[in-house]
N, C-alpha and C. Protein backbone atom coordinates (compact mmCIF):
# COMPACT_ATOMS: atom_id res chain seq x y z
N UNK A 1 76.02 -9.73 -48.48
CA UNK A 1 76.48 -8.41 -48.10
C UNK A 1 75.52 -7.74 -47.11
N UNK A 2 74.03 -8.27 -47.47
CA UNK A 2 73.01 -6.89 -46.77
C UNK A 2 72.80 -8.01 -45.76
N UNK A 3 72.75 -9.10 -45.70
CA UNK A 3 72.54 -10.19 -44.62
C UNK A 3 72.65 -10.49 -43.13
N UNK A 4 74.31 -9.46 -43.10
CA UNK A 4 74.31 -9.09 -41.29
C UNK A 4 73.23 -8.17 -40.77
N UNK A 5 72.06 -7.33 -41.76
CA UNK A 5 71.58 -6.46 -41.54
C UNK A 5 70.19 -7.18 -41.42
N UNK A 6 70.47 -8.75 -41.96
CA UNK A 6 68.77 -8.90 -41.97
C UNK A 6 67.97 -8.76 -42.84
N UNK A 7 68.51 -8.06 -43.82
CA UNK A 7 67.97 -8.10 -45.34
C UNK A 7 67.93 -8.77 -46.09
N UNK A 8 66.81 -9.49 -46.90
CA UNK A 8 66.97 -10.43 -47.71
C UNK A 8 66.42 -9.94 -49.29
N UNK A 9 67.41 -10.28 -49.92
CA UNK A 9 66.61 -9.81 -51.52
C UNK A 9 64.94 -10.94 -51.86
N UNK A 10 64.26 -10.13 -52.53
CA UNK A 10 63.04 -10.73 -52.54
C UNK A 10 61.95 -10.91 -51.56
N UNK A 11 62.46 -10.48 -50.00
CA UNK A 11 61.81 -10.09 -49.26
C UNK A 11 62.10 -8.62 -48.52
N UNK A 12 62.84 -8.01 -48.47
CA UNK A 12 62.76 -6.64 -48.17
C UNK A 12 63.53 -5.38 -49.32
N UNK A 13 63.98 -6.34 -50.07
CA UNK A 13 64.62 -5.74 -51.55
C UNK A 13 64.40 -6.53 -52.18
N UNK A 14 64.90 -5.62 -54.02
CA UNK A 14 65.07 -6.18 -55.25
C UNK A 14 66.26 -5.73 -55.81
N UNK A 15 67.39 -6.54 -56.33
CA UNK A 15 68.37 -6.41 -56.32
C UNK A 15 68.62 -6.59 -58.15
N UNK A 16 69.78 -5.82 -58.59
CA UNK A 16 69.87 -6.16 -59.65
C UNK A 16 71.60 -5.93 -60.16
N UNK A 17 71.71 -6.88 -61.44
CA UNK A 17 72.98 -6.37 -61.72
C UNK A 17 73.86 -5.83 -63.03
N UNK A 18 72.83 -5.41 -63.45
CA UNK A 18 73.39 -4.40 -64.60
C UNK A 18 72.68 -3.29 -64.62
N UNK A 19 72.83 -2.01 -65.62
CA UNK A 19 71.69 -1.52 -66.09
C UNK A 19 70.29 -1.71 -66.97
N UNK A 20 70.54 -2.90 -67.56
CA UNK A 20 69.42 -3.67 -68.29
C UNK A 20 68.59 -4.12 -67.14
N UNK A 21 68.78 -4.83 -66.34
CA UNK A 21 67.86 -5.88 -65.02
C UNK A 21 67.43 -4.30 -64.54
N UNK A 22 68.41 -3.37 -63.81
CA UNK A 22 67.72 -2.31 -63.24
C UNK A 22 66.53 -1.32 -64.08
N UNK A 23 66.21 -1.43 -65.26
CA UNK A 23 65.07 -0.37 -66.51
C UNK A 23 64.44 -1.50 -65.92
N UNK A 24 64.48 -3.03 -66.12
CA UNK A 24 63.70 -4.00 -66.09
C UNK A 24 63.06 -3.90 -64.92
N UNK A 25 63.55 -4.33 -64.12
CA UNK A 25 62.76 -3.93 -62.42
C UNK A 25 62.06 -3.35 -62.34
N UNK A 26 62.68 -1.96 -62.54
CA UNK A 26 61.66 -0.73 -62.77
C UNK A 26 60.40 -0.36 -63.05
N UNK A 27 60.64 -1.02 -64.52
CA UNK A 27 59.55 -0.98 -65.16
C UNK A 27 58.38 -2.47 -64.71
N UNK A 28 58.71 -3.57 -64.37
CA UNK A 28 57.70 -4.19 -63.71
C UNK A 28 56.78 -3.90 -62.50
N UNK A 29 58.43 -3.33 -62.23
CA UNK A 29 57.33 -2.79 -60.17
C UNK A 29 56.44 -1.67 -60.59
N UNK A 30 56.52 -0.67 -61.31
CA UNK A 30 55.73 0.77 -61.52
C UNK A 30 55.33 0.65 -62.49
N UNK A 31 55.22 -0.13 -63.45
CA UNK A 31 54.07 -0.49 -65.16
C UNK A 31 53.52 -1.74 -64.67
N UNK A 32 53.92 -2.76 -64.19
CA UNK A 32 53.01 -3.89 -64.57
C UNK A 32 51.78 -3.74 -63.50
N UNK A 33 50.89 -4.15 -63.87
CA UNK A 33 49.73 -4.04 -62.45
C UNK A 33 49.66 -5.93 -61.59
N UNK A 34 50.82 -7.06 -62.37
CA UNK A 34 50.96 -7.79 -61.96
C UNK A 34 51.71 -8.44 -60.75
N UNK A 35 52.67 -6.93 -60.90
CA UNK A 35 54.14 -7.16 -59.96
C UNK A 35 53.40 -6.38 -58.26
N UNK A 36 51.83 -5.35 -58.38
CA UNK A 36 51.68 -4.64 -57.37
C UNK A 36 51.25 -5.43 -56.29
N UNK A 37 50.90 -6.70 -56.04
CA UNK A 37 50.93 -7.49 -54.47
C UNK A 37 52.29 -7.60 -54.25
N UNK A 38 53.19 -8.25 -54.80
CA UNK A 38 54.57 -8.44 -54.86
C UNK A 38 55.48 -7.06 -54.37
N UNK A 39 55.39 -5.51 -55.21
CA UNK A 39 55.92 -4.37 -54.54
C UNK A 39 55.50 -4.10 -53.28
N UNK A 40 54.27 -4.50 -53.23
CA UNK A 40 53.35 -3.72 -51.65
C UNK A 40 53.80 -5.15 -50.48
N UNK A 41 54.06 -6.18 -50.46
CA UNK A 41 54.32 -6.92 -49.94
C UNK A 41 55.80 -6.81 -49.59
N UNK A 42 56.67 -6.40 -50.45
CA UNK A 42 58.08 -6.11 -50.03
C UNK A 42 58.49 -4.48 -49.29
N UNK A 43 57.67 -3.90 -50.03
CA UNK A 43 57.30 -2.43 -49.07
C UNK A 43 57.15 -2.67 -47.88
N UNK A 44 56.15 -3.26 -47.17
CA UNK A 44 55.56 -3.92 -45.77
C UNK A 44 56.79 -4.62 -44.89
N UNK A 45 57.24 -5.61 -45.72
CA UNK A 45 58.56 -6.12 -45.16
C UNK A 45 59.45 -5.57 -45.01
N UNK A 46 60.09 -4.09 -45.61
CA UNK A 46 61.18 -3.32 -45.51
C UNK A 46 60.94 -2.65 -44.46
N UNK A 47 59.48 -1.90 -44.43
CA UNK A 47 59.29 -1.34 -43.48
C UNK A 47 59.42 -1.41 -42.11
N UNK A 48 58.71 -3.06 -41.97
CA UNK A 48 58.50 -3.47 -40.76
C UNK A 48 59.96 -3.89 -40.34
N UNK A 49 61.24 -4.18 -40.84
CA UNK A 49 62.34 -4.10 -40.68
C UNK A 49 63.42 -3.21 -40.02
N UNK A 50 62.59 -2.10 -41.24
CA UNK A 50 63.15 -0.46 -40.70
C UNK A 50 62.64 -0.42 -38.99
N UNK A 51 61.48 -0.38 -39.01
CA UNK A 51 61.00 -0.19 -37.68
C UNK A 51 61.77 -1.21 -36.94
N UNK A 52 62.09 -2.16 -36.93
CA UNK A 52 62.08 -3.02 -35.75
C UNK A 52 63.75 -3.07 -35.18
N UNK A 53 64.89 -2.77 -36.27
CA UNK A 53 66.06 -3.13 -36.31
C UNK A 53 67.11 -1.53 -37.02
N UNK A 54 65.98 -0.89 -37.19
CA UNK A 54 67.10 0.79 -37.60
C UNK A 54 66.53 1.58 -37.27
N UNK A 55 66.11 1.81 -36.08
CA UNK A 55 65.53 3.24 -35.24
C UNK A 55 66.67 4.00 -34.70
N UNK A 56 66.51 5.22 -34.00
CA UNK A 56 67.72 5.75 -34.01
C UNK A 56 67.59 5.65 -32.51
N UNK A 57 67.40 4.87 -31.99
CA UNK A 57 67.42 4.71 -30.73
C UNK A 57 68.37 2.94 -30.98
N UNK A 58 68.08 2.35 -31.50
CA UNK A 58 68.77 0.77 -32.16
C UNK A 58 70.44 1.45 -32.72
N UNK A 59 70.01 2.13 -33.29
CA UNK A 59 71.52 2.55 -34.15
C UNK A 59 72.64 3.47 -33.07
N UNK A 60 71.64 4.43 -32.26
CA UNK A 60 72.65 4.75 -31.52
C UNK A 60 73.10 3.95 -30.82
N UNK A 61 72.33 3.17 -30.03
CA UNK A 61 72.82 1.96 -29.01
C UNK A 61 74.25 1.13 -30.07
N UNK A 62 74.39 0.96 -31.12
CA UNK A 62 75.46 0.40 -31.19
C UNK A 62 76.18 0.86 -32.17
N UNK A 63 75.93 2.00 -32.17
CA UNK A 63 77.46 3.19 -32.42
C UNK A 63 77.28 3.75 -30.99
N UNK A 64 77.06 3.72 -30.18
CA UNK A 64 77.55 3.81 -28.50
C UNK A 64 78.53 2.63 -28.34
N UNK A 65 77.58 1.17 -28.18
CA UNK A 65 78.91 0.54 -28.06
C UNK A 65 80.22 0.17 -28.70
N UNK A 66 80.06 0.67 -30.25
CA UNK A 66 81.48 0.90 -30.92
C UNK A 66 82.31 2.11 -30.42
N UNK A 67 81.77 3.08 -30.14
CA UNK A 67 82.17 4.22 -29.74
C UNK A 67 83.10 3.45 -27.80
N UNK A 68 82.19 2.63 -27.55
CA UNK A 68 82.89 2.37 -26.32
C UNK A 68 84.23 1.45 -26.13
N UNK A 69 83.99 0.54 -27.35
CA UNK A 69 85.24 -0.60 -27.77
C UNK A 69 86.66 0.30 -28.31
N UNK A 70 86.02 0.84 -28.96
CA UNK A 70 87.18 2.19 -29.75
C UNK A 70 87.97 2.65 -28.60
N UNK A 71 86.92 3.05 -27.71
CA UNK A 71 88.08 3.94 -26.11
C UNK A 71 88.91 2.78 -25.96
N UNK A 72 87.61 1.55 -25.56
CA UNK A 72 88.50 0.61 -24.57
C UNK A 72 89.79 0.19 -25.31
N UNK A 73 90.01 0.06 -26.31
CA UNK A 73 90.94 -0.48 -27.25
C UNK A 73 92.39 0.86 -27.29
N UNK A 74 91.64 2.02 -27.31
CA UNK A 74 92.65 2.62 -27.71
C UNK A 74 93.84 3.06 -26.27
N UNK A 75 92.68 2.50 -25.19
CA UNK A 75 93.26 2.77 -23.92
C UNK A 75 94.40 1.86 -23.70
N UNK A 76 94.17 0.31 -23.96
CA UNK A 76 95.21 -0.40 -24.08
C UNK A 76 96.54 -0.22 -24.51
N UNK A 77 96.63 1.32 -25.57
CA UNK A 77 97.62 1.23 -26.04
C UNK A 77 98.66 1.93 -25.15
């Protein structure tokens, strides 16, 4: 799902699928002091993501060019 975006679970997320896994998560990333290279390492990776691929200079550029396919398309009609 998050994959066209470049996102990968375990490297720029942690993904879960109930409410049990989600307390669980939780509580490893912010109680365990084992999981903190692992949070700060996926922090770093989200980040450097954010920066590189969702700036609002990246995002406008292509809601511009959807915005431009939309005309061209609707002109056809």
């Amino acid at each position: 799902m998050y994959a066209s975006l470049g996102i990968r679970e375990g490297r720029h997320v942690v993904m879960f699928d109930s409410l049990a896994e989600f307390v669980e998560t939780v509580t490893n990333y912010t109680m365990r002091p084992e999981y903190e290279a692992r949070r700060q390492a996926i922090v770093r990776r989200a980040q450097a993501l954010a920066f590189k691929k969702f700036t609002w200079a990246h995002v406008a550029g292509r809601l511009e060019d959807a915005l431009f396919e939309a005309q061209r398309k609707f002109a056809l009609r």
